[in-house]
C-alpha atoms as a PDB file:
ATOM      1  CA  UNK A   1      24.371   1.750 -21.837  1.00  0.00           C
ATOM      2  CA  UNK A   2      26.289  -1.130 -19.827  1.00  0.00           C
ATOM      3  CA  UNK A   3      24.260  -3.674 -18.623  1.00  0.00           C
ATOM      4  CA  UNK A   4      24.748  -3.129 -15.329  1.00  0.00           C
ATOM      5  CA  UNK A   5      22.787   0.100 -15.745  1.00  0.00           C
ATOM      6  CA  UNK A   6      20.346  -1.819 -18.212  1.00  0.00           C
ATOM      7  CA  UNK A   7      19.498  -4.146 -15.217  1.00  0.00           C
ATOM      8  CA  UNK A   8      19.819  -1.368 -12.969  1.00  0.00           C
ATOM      9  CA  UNK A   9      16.957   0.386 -15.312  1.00  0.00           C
ATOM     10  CA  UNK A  10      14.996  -2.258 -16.484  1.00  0.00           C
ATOM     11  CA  UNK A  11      14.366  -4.426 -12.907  1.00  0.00           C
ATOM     12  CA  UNK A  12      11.150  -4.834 -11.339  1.00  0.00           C
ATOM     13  CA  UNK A  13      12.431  -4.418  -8.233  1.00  0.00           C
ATOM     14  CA  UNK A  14      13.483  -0.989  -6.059  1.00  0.00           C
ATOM     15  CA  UNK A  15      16.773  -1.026  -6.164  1.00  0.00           C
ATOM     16  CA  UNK A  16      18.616   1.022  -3.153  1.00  0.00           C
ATOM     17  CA  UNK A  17      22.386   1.614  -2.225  1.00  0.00           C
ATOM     18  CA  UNK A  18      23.341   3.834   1.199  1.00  0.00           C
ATOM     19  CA  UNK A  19      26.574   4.503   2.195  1.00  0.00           C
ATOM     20  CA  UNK A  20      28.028   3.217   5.551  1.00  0.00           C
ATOM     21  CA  UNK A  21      26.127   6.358   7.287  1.00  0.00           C
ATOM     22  CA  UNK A  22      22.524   5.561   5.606  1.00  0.00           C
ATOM     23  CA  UNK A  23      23.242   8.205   2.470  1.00  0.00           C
ATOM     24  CA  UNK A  24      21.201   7.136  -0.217  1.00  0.00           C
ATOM     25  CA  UNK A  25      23.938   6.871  -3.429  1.00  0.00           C
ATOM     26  CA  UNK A  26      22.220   4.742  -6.025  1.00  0.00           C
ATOM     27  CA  UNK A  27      18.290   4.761  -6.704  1.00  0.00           C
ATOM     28  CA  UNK A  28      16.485   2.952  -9.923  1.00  0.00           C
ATOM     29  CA  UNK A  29      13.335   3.837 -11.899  1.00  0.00           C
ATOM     30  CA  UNK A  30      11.469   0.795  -9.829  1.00  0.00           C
ATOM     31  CA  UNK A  31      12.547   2.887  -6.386  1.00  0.00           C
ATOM     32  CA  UNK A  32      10.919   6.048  -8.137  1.00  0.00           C
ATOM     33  CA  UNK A  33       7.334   3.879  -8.783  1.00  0.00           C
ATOM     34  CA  UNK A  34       7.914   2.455  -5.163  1.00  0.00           C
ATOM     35  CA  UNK A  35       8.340   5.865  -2.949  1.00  0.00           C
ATOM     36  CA  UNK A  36       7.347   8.259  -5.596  1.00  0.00           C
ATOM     37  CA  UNK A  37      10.512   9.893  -5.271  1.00  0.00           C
ATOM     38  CA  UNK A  38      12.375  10.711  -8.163  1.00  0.00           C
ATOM     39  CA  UNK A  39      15.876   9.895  -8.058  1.00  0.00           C
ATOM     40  CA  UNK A  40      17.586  13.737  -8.044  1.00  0.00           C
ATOM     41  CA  UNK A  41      15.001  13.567  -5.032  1.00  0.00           C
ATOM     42  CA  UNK A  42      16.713  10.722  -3.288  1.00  0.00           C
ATOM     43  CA  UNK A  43      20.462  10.745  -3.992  1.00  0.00           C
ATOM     44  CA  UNK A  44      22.173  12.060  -1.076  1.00  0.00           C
ATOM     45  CA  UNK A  45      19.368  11.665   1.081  1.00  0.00           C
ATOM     46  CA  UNK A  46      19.193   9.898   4.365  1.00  0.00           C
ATOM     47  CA  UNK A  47      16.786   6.306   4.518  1.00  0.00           C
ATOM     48  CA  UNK A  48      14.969   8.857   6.463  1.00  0.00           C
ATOM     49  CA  UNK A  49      13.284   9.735   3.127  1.00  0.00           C
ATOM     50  CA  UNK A  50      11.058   6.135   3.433  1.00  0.00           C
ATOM     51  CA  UNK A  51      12.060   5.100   6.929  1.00  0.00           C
ATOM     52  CA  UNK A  52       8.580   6.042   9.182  1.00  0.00           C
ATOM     53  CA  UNK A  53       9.582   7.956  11.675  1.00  0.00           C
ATOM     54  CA  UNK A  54       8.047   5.928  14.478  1.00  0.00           C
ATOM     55  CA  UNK A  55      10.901   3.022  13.301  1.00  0.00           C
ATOM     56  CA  UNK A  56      13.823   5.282  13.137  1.00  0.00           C
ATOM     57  CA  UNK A  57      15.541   4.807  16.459  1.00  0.00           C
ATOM     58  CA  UNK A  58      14.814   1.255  15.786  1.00  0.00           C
ATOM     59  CA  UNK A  59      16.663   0.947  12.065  1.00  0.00           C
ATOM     60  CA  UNK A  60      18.976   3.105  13.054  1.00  0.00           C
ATOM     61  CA  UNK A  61      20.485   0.599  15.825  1.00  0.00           C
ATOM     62  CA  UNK A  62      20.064  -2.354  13.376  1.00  0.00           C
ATOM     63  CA  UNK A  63      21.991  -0.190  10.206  1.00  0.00           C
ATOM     64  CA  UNK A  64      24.775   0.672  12.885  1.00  0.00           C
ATOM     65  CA  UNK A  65      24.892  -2.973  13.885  1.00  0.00           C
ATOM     66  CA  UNK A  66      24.955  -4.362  10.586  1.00  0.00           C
ATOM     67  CA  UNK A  67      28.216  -0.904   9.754  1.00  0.00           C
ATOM     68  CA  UNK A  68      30.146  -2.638  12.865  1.00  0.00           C
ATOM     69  CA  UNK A  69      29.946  -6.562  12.230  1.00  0.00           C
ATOM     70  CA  UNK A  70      29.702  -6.652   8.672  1.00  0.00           C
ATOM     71  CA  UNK A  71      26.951  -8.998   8.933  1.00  0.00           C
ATOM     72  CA  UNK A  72      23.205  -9.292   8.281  1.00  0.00           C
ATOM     73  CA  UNK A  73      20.790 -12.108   8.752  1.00  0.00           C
ATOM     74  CA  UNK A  74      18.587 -10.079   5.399  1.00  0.00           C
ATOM     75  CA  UNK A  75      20.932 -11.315   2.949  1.00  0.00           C
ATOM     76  CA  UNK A  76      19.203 -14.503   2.430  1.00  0.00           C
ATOM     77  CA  UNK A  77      16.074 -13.925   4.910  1.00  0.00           C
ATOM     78  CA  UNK A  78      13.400 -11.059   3.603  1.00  0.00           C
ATOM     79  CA  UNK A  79      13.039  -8.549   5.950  1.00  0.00           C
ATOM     80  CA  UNK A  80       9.002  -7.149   5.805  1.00  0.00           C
ATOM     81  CA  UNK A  81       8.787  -3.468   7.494  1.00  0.00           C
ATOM     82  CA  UNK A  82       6.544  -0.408   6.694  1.00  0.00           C
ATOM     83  CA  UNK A  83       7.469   2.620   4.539  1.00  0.00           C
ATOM     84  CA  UNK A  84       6.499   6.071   3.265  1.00  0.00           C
ATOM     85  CA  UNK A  85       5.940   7.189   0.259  1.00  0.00           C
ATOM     86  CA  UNK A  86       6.588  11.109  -0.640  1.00  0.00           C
ATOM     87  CA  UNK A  87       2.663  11.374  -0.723  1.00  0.00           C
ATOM     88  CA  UNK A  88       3.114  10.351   2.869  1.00  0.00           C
ATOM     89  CA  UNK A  89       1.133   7.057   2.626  1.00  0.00           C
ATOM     90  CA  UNK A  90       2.225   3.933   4.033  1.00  0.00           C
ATOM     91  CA  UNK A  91       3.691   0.804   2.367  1.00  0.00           C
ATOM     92  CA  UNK A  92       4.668  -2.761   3.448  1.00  0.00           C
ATOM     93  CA  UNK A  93       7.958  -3.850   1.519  1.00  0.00           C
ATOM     94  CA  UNK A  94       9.563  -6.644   1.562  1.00  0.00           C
ATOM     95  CA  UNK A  95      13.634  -6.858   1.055  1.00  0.00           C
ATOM     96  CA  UNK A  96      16.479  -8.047   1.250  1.00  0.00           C
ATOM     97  CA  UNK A  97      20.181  -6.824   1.500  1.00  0.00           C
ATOM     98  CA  UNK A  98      23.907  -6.896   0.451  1.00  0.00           C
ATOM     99  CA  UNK A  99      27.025  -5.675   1.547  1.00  0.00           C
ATOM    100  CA  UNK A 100      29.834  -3.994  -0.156  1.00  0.00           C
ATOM    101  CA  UNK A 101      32.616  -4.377   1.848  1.00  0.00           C
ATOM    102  CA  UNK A 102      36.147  -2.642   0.941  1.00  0.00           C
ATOM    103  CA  UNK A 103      39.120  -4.883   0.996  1.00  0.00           C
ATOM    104  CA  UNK A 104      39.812  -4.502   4.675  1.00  0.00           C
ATOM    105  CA  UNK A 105      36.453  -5.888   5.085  1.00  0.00           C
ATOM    106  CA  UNK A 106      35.412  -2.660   6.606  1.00  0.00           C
ATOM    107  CA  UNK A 107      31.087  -2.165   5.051  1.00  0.00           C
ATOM    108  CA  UNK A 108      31.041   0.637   2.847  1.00  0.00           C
ATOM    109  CA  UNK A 109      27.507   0.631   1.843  1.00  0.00           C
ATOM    110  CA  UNK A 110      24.297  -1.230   1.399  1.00  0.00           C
ATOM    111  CA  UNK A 111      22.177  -2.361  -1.078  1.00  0.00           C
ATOM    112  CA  UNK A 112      18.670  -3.616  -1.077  1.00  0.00           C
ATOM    113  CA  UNK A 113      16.126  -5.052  -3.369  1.00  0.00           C
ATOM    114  CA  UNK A 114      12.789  -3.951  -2.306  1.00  0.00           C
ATOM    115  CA  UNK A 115       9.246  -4.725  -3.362  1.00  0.00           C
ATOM    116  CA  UNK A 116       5.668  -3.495  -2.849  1.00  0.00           C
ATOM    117  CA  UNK A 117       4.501  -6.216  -0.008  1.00  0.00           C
ATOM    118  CA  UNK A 118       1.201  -4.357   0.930  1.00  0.00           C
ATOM    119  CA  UNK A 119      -1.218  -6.887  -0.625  1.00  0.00           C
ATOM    120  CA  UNK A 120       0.361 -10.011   1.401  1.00  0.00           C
ATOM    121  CA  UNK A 121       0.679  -8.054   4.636  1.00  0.00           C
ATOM    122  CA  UNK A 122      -3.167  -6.689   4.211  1.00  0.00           C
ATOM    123  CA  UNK A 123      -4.388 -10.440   3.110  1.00  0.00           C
ATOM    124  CA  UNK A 124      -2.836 -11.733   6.100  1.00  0.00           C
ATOM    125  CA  UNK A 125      -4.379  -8.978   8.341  1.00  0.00           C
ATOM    126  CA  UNK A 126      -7.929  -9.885   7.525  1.00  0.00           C
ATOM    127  CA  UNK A 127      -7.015 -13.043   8.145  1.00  0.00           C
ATOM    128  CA  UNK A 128      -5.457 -12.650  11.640  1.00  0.00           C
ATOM    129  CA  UNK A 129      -9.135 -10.585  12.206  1.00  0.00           C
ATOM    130  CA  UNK A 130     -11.306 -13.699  10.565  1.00  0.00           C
ATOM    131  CA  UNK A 131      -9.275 -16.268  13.146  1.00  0.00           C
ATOM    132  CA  UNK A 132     -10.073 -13.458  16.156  1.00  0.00           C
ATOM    133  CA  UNK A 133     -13.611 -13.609  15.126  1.00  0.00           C
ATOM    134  CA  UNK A 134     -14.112 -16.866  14.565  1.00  0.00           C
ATOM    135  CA  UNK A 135     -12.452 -17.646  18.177  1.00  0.00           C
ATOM    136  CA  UNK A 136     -14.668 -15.600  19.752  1.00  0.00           C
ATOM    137  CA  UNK A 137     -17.407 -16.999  18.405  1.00  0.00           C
ATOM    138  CA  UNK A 138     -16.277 -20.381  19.612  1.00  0.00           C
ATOM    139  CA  UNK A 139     -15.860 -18.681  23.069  1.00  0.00           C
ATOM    140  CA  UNK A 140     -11.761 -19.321  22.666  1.00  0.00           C
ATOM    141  CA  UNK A 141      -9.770 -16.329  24.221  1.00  0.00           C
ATOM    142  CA  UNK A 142      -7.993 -14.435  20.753  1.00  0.00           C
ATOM    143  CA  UNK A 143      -4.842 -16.108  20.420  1.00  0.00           C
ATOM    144  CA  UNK A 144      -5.202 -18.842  21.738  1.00  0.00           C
ATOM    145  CA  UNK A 145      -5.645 -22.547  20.652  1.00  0.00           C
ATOM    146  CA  UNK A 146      -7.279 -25.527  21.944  1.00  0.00           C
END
């Protein structure tokens, strides 16, 4: 085994490549914990597979975006979004991205390091709903701050 497919096996975090059109070519163990999917599951599958479908249109536009200018702002910014799992359940991850670009500069896929984010996202939820409260009990309008 090389050691690009020891790191590849052995990382904590998902590891996920998609070609220019959002075909899922490269999936680790960690992506298989993630999603639940196992990676015969996953190869040459869409990001559909983890992409809710309520965000779609809206990932979509960005992943097209990203295909034409060859640039991202989630290369060295993490990008926090929901996901499904195949059980269906939801998932906050966290990620960020790379491009491989071919020699005319011209994107020819995508790859991502991805992590479980639910237990930040879900700490700062009940917190969002202890500020709301505790506003309201001061008589502030939610939101706002005096």
């Amino acid at each position: 085994m090389t050691l690009s497919e020891r790191i590849l096996e052995h990382a904590a975090d998902a590891i996920v490549v998609a070609s220019s059109d959002g075909t899922i070519t490269l999936w680790n163990p960690a992506a298989e914990r993630l999603f639940g999917f196992a990676a015969g599951e996953a190869i040459g599958k869409s990001l559909d597979l983890i992409v809710p479908e309520r965000y779609r249109a809206r990932h979509w536009a960005g992943y097209k975006e990203v295909m034409r200018t060859g640039t991202t702002h989630y290369g060295t910014q993490v990008l926090r979004v929901p996901a499904i799992r195949k059980d269906g359940s939801q998932v906050s991850i966290a990620f960020t991205v790379g491009l491989l670009k071919a020699s005319d500069g011209r994107v020819e896929a995508i790859f991502t390091f991805l992590r479980d984010d639910s237990d930040r996202w879900n700490t700062e939820r009940a917190l969002r709903q202890k500020v709301a409260e505790l506003e309201k009990a001061a008589g502030a309008e939610p939101g706002t701050r005096t």
